[in-house]
N, C-alpha and C. Protein backbone atom coordinates (compact mmCIF):
# COMPACT_ATOMS: atom_id res chain seq x y z
N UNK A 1 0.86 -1.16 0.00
CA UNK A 1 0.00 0.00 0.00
C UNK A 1 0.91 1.23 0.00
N UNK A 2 0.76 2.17 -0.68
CA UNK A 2 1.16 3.14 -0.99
C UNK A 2 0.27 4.36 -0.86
N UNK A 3 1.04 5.82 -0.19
CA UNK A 3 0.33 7.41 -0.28
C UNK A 3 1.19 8.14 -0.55
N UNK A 4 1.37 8.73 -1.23
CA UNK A 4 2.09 9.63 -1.52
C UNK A 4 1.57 10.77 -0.54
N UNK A 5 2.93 11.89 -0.35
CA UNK A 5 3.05 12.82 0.46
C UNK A 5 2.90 14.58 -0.67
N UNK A 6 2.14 15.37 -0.48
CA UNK A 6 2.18 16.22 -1.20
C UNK A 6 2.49 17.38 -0.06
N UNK A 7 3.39 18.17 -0.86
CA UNK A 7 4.07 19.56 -0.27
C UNK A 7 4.31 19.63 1.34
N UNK A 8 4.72 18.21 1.87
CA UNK A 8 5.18 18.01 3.30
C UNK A 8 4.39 17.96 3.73
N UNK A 9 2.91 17.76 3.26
CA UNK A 9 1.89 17.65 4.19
C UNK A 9 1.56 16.40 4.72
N UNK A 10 2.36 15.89 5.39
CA UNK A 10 2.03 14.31 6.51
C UNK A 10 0.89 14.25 7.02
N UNK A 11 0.20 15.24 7.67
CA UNK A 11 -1.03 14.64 7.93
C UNK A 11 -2.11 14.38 7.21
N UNK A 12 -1.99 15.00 6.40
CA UNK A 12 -3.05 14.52 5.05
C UNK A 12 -2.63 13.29 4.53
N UNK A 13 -1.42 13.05 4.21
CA UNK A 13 -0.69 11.36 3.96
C UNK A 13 -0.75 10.68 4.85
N UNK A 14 -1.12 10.93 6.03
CA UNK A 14 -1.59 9.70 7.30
C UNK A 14 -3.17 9.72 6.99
N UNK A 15 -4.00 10.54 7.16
CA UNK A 15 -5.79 10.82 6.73
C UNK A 15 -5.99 9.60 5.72
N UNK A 16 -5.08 9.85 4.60
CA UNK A 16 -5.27 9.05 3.54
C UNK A 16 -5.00 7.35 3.49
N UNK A 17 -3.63 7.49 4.33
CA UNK A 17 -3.22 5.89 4.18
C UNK A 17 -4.13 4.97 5.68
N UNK A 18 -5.02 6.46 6.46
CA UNK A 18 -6.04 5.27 7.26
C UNK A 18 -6.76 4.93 6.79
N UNK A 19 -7.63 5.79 5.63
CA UNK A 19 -8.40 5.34 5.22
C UNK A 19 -8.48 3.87 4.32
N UNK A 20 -7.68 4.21 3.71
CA UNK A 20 -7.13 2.99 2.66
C UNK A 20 -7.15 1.90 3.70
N UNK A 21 -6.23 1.74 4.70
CA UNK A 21 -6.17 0.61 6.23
C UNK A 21 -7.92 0.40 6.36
N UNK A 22 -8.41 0.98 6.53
CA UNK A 22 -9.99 1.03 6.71
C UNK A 22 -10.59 0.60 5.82
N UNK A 23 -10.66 0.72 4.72
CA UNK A 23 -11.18 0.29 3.92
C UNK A 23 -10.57 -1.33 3.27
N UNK A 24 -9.04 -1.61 3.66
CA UNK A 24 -9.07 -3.03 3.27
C UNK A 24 -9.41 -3.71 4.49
N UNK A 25 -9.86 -3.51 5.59
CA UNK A 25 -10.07 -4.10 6.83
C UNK A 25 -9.11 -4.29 8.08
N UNK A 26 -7.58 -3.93 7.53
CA UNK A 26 -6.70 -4.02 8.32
C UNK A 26 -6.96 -3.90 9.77
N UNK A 27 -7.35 -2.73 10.04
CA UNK A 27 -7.98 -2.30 11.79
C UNK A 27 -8.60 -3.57 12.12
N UNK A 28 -9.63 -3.77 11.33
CA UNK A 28 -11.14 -4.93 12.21
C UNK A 28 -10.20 -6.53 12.29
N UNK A 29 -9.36 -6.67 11.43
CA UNK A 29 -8.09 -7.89 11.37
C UNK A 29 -7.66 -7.80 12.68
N UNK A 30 -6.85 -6.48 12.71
CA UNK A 30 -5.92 -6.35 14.13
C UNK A 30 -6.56 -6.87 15.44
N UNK A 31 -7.91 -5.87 15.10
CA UNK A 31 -9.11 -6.22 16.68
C UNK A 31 -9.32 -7.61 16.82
N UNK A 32 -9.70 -8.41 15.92
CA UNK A 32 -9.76 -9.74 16.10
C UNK A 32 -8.25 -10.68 16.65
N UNK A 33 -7.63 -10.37 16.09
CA UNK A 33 -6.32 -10.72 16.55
C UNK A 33 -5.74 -10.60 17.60
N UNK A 34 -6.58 -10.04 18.08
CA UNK A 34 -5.80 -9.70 19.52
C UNK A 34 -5.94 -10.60 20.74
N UNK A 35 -6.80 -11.47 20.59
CA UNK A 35 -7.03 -12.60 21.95
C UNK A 35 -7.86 -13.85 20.80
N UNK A 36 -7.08 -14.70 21.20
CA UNK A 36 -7.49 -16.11 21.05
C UNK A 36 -9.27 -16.10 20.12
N UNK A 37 -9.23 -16.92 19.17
CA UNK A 37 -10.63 -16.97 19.09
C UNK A 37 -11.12 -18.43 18.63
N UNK A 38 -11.75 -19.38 19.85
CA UNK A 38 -11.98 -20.60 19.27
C UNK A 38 -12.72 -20.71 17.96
N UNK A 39 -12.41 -22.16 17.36
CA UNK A 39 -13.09 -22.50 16.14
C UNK A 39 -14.29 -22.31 15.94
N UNK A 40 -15.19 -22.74 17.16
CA UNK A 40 -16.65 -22.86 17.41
C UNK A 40 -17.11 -21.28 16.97
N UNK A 41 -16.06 -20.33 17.95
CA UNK A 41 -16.37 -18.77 18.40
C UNK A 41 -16.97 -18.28 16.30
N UNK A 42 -15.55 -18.74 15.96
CA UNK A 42 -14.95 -18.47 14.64
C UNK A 42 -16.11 -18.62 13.77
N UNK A 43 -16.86 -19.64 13.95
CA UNK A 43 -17.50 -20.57 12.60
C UNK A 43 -18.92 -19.60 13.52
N UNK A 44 -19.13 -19.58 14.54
CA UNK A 44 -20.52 -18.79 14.34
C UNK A 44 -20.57 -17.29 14.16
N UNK A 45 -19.60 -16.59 14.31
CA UNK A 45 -19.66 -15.11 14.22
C UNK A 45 -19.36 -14.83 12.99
N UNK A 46 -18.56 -16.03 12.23
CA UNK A 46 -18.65 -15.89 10.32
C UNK A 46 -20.22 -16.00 9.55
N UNK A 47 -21.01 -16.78 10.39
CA UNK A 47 -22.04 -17.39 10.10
C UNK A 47 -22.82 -16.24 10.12
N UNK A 48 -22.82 -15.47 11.12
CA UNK A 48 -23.93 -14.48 11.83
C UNK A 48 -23.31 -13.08 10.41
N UNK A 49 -22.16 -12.79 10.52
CA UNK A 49 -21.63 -11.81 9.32
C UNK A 49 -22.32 -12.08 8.17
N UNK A 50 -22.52 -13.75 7.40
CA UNK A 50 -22.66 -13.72 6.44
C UNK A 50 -24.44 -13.57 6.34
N UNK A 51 -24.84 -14.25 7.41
CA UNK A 51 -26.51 -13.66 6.86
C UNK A 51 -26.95 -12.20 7.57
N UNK A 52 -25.69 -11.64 7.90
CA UNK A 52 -26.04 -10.35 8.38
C UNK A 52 -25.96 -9.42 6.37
N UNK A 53 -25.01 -10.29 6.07
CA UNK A 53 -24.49 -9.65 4.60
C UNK A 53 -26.07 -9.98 3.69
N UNK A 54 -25.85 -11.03 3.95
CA UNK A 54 -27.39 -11.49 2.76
C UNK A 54 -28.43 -10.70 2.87
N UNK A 55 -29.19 -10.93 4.16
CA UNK A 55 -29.95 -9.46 4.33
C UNK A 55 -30.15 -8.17 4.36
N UNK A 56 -28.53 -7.93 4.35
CA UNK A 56 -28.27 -5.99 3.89
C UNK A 56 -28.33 -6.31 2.21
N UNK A 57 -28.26 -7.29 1.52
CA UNK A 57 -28.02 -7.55 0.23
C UNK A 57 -29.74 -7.89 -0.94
N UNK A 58 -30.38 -8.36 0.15
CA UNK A 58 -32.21 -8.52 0.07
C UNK A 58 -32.53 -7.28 0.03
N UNK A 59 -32.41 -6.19 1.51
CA UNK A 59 -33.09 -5.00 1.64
C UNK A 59 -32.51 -4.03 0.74
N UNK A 60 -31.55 -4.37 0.12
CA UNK A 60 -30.96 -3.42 -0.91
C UNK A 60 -31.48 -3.42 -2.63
N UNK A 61 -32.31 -5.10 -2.49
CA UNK A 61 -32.57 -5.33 -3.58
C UNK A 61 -33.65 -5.23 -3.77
N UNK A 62 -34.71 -5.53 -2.63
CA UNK A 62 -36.40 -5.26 -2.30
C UNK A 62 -36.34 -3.17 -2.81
N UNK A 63 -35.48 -2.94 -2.43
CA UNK A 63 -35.51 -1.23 -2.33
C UNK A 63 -35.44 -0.64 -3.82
N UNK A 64 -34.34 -1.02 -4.47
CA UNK A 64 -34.20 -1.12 -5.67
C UNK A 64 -35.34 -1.42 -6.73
N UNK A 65 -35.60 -2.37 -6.19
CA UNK A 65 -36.88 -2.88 -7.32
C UNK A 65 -38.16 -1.92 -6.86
N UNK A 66 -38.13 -1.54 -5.75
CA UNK A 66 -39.63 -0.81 -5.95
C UNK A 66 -39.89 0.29 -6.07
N UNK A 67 -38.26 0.83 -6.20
CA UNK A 67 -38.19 2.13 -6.58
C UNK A 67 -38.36 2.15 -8.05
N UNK A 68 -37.92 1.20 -8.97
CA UNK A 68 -38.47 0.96 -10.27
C UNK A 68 -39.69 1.04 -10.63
């Protein structure tokens, strides 16, 4: 990952390269990483993400269509 720095302005080249961290997930990686997480823990909180995903992915599509 790469930011370029324009006219010494570092904090705008930090603004930028969090976002980018943020947006590939890096942070929410770290948080998880930080204490042990059993298999069991693992396989249901993937489970719960993914039909948390499906249903933001329904109400997005129910919305869509009836705005048509």
């Amino acid at each position: 990952m790469q930011v370029s720095v324009r006219d010494n302005n570092v904090d705008q080249a930090l603004r930028a390269l969090k976002k980018k961290l943020q947006r590939e997930g890096v942070f929410r990686e770290m948080k998880l990483r930080q204490h042990y997480e059993k298999p069991s823990v693992k396989k249901a909180r993937e489970k719960a993400e993914a039909v948390r995903r499906a249903r933001k992915l329904a109400r997005k599509k129910l919305q869509r269509e009836g705005m048509l």
